[in-house]
C-alpha atoms as a PDB file:
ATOM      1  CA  UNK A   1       0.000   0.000   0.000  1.00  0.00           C
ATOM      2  CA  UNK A   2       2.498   2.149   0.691  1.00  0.00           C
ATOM      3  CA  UNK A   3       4.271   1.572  -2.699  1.00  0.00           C
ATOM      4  CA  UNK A   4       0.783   2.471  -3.963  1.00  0.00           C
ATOM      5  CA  UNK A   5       0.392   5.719  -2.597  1.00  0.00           C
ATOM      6  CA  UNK A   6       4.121   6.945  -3.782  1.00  0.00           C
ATOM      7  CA  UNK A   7       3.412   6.252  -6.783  1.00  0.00           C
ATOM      8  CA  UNK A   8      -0.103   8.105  -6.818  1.00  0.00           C
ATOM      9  CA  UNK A   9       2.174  11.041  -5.387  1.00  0.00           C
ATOM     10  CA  UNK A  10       4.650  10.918  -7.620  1.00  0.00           C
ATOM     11  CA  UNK A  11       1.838  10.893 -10.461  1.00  0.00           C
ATOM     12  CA  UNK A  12       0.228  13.981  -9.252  1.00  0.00           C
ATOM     13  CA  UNK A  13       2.809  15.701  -7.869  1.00  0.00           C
ATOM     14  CA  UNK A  14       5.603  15.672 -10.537  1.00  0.00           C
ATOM     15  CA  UNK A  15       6.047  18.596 -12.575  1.00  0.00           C
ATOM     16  CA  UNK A  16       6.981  18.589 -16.393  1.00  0.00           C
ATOM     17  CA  UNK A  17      10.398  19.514 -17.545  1.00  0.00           C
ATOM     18  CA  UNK A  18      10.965  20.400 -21.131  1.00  0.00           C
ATOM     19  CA  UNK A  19      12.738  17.186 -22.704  1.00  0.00           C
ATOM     20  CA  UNK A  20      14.607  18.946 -25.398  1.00  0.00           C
ATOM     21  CA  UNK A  21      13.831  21.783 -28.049  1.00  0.00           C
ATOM     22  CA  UNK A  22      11.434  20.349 -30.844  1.00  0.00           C
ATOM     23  CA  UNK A  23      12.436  23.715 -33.256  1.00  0.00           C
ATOM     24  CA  UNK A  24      15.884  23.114 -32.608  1.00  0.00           C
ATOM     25  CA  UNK A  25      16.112  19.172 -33.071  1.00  0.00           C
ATOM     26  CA  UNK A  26      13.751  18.977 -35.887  1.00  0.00           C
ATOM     27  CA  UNK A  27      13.769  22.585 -37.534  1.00  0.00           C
ATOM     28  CA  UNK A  28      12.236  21.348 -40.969  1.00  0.00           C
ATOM     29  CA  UNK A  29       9.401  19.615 -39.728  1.00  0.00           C
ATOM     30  CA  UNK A  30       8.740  22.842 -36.957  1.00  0.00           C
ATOM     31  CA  UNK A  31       8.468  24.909 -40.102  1.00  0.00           C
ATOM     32  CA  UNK A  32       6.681  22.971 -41.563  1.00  0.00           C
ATOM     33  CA  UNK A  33       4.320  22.813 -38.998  1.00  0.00           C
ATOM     34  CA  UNK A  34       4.490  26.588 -38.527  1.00  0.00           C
ATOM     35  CA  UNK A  35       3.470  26.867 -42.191  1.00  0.00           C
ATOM     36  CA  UNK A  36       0.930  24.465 -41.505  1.00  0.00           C
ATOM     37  CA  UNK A  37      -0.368  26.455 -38.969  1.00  0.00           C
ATOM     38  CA  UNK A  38      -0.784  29.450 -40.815  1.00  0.00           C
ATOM     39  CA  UNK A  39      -1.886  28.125 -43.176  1.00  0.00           C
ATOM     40  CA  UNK A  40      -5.514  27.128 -41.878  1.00  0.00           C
ATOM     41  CA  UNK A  41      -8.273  29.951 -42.767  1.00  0.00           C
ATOM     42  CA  UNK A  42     -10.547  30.100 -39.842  1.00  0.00           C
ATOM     43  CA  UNK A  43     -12.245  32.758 -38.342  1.00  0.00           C
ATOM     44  CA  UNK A  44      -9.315  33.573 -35.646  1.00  0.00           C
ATOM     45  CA  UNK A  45     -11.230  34.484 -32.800  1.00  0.00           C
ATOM     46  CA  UNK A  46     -12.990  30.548 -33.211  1.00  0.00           C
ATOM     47  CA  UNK A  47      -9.437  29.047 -34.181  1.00  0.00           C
ATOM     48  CA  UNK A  48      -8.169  30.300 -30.637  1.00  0.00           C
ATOM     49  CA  UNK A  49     -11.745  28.735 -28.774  1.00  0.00           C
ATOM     50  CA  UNK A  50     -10.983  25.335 -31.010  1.00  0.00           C
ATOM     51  CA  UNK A  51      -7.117  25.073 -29.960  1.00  0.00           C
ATOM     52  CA  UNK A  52      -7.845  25.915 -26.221  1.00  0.00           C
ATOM     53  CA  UNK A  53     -10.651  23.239 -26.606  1.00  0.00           C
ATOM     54  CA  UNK A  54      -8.250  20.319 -28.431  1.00  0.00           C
ATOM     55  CA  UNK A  55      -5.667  21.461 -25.779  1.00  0.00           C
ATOM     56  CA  UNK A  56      -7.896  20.412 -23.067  1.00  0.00           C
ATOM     57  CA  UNK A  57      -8.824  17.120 -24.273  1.00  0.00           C
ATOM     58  CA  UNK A  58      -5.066  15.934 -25.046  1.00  0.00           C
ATOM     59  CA  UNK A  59      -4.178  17.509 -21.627  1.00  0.00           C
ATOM     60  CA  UNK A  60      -1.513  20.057 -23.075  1.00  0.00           C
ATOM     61  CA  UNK A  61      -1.381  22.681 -20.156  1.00  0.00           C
ATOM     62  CA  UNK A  62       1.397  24.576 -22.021  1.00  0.00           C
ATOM     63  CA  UNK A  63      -1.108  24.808 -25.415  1.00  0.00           C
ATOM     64  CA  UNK A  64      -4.012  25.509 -23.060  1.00  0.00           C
ATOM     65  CA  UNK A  65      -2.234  28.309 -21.218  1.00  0.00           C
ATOM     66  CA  UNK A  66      -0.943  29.643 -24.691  1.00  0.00           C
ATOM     67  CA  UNK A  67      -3.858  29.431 -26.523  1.00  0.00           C
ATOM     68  CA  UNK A  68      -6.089  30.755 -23.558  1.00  0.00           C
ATOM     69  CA  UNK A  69      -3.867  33.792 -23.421  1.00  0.00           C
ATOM     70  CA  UNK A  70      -4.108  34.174 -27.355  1.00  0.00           C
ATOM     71  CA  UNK A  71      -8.029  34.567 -27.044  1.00  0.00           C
ATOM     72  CA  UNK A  72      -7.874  36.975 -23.991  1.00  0.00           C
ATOM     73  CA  UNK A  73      -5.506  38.860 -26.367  1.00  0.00           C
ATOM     74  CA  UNK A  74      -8.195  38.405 -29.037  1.00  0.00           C
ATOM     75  CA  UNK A  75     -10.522  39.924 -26.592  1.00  0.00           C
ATOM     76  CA  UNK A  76     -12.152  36.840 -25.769  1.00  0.00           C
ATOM     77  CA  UNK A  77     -13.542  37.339 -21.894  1.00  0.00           C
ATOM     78  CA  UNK A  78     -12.684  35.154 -19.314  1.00  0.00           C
ATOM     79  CA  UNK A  79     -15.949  33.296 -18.572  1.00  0.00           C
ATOM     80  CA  UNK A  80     -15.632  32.259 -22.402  1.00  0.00           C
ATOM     81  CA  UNK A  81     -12.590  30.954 -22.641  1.00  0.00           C
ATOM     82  CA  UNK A  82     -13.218  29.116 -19.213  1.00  0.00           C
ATOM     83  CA  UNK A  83     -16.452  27.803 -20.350  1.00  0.00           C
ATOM     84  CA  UNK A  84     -14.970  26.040 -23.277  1.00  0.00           C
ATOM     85  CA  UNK A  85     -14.576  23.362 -20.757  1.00  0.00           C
ATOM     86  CA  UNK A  86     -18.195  22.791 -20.390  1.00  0.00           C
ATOM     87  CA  UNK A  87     -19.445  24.194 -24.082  1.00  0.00           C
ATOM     88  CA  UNK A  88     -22.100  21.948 -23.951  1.00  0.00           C
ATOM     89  CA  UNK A  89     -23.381  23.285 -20.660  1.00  0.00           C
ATOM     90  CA  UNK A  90     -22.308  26.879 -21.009  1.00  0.00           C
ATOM     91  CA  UNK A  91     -25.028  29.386 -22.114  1.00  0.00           C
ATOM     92  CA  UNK A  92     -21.872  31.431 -23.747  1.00  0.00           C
ATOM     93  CA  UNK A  93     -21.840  30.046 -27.028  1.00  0.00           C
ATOM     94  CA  UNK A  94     -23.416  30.049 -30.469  1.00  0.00           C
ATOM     95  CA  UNK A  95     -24.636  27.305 -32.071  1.00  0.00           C
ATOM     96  CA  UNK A  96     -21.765  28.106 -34.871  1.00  0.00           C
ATOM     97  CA  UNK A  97     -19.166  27.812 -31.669  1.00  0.00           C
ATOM     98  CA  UNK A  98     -20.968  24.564 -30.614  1.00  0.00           C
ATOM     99  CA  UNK A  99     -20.989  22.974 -33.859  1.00  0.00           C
ATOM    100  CA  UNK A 100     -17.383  23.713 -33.927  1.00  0.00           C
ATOM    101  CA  UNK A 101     -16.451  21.975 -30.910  1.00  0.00           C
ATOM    102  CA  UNK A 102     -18.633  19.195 -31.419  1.00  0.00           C
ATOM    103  CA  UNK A 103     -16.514  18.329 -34.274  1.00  0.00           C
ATOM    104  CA  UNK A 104     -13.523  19.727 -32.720  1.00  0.00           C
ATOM    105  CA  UNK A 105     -14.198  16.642 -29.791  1.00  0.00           C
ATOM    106  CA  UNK A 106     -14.838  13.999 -32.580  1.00  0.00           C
ATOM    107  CA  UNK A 107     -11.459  14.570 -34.939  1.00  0.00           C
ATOM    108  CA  UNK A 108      -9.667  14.992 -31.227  1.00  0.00           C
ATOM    109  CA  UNK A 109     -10.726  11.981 -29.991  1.00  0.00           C
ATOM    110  CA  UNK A 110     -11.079   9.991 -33.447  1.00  0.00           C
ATOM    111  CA  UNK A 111     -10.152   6.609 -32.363  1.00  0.00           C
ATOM    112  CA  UNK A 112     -13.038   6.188 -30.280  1.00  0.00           C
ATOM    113  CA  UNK A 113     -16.028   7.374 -32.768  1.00  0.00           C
ATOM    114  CA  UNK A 114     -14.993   9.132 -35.573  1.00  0.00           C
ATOM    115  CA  UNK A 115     -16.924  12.459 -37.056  1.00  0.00           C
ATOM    116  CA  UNK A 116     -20.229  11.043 -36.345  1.00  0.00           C
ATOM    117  CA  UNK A 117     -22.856  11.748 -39.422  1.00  0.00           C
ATOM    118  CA  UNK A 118     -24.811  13.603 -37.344  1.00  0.00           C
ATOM    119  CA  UNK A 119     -21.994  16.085 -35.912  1.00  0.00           C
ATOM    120  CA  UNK A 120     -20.940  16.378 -39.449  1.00  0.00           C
ATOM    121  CA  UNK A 121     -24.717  16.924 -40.701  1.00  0.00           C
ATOM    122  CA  UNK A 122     -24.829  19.910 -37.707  1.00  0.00           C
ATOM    123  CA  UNK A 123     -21.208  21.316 -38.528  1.00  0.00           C
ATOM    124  CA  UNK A 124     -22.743  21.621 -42.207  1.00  0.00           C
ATOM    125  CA  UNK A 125     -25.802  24.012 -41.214  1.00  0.00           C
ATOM    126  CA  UNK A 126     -22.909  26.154 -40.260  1.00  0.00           C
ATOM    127  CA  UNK A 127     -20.149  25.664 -42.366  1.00  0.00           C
ATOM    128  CA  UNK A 128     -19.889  25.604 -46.069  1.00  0.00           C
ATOM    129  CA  UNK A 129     -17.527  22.848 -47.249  1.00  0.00           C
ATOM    130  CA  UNK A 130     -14.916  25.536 -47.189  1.00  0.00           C
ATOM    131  CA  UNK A 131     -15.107  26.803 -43.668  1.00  0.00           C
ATOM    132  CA  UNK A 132     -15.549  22.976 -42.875  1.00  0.00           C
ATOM    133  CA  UNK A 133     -12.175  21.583 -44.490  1.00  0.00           C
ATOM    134  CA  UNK A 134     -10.717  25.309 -43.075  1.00  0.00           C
ATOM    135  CA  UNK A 135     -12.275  23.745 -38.980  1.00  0.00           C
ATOM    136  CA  UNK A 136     -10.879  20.096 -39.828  1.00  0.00           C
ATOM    137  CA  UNK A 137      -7.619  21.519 -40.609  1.00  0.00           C
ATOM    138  CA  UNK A 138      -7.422  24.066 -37.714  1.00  0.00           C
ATOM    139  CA  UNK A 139      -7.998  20.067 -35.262  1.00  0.00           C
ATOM    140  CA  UNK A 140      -5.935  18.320 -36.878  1.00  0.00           C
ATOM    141  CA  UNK A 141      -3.047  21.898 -36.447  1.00  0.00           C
ATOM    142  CA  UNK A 142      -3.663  21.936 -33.078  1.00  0.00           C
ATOM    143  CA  UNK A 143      -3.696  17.697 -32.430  1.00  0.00           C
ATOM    144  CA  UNK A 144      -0.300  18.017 -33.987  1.00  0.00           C
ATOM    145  CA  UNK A 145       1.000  20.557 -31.789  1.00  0.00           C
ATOM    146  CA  UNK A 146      -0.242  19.224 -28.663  1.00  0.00           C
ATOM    147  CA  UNK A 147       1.054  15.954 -29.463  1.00  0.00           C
ATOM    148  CA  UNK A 148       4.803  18.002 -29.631  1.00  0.00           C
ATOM    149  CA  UNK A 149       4.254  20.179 -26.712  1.00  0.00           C
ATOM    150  CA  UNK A 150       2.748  16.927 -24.557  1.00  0.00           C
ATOM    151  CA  UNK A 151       5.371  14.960 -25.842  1.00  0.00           C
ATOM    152  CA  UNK A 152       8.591  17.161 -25.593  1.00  0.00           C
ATOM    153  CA  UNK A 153       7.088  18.493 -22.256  1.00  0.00           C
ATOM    154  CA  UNK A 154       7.205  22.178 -23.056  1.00  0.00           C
ATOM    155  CA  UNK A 155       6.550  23.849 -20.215  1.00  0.00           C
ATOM    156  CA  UNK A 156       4.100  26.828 -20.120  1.00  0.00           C
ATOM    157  CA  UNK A 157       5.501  30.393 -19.809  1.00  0.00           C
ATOM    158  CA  UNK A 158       5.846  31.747 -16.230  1.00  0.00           C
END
C-alpha cells in the first residue's frame, strides 16, 4: 500500500520539464508545422476557442495556457474561454461555436467514434464545405502541436 500511494504522489505531484527543443532538433518539420499552422483559414477568434478546446482534451497545459492567453488577447472574456470546458453546458456560445467543438471533440478523440454523421450533418448548417475543411484543418493543427508540446514536455511560460 504504501508503494501504492508513492506512486499516486509521484503521479500527481511531478512537474513537467521540457525534454529537449522540438524547433531546434527537428527545424524542418517545426516549419513545416508553422506553415501548416498558418496556413488554416478560420475565423481567428474561433481558431483560438478550437485550440484551447483540443488542448484540453489531449491535456496540453502549455497549449491551453498559450492558446487561452491568445483569445484573452483576441478579446475573448474570461468566462468564455473558461467555459470552453463545459461548451455543452455553457449558455456562452453560439450554435456556430458549438458545432465547432462538437466536431472539434470527434477529430480529437477519433479513435473512439470518428466524425459522427450527425456532428458532421450539424457542422454543415454552419459551415460551407470551405469553412468545414478550413475547422478540420485548424484540429488536426492543433492535435499536432499538442502531441509536440505533450510529448517534448514544453513547459508553459511563467
Amino acid at each position: 500500500m504504501d508503494q501504492f500511494r508513492r506512486s499516486l504522489a509521484a503521479m500527481i505531484t511531478t512537474q513537467p520539464h521540457t525534454r529537449f527543443s522540438f524547433a531546434e532538433s527537428a527545424p524542418d518539420t517545426y516549419k513545416a508545422m508553422i506553415h501548416l499552422d498558418h496556413s488554416v483559414d478560420l475565423d481567428p477568434a474561433l481558431y483560438d476557442l478550437v485550440k484551447v478546446r483540443a488542448s484540453q482534451i489531449n491535456g496540453c497545459a502549455y497549449c491551453v495556457d498559450m492558446h487561452a492567453r491568445d483569445a484573452r488577447k483576441g478579446g475573448e472574456t474570461e468566462r468564455r474561454v473558461y467555459g470552453v470546458t463545459a461548451w455543452r453546458e455553457s449558455p456562452f456560445f453560439t450554435d456556430r461555436e458549438r458545432a465547432a467543438f462538437a466536431v472539434c471533440d470527434a477529430i480529437t478523440l477519433l479513435p473512439h467514434a470518428g466524425l459522427p454523421d450527425s456532428i458532421y450533418a450539424a457542422a454543415r448548417e454552419f459551415f460551407d464545405e470551405e469553412e468545414l475543411a478550413q475547422l478540420i484543418g485548424a484540429v488536426v493543427v492543433i492535435n499536432a502541436w499538442n502531441r509536440i508540446a505533450v510529448s517534448t514536455h514544453i513547459v508553459p511560460e511563467e
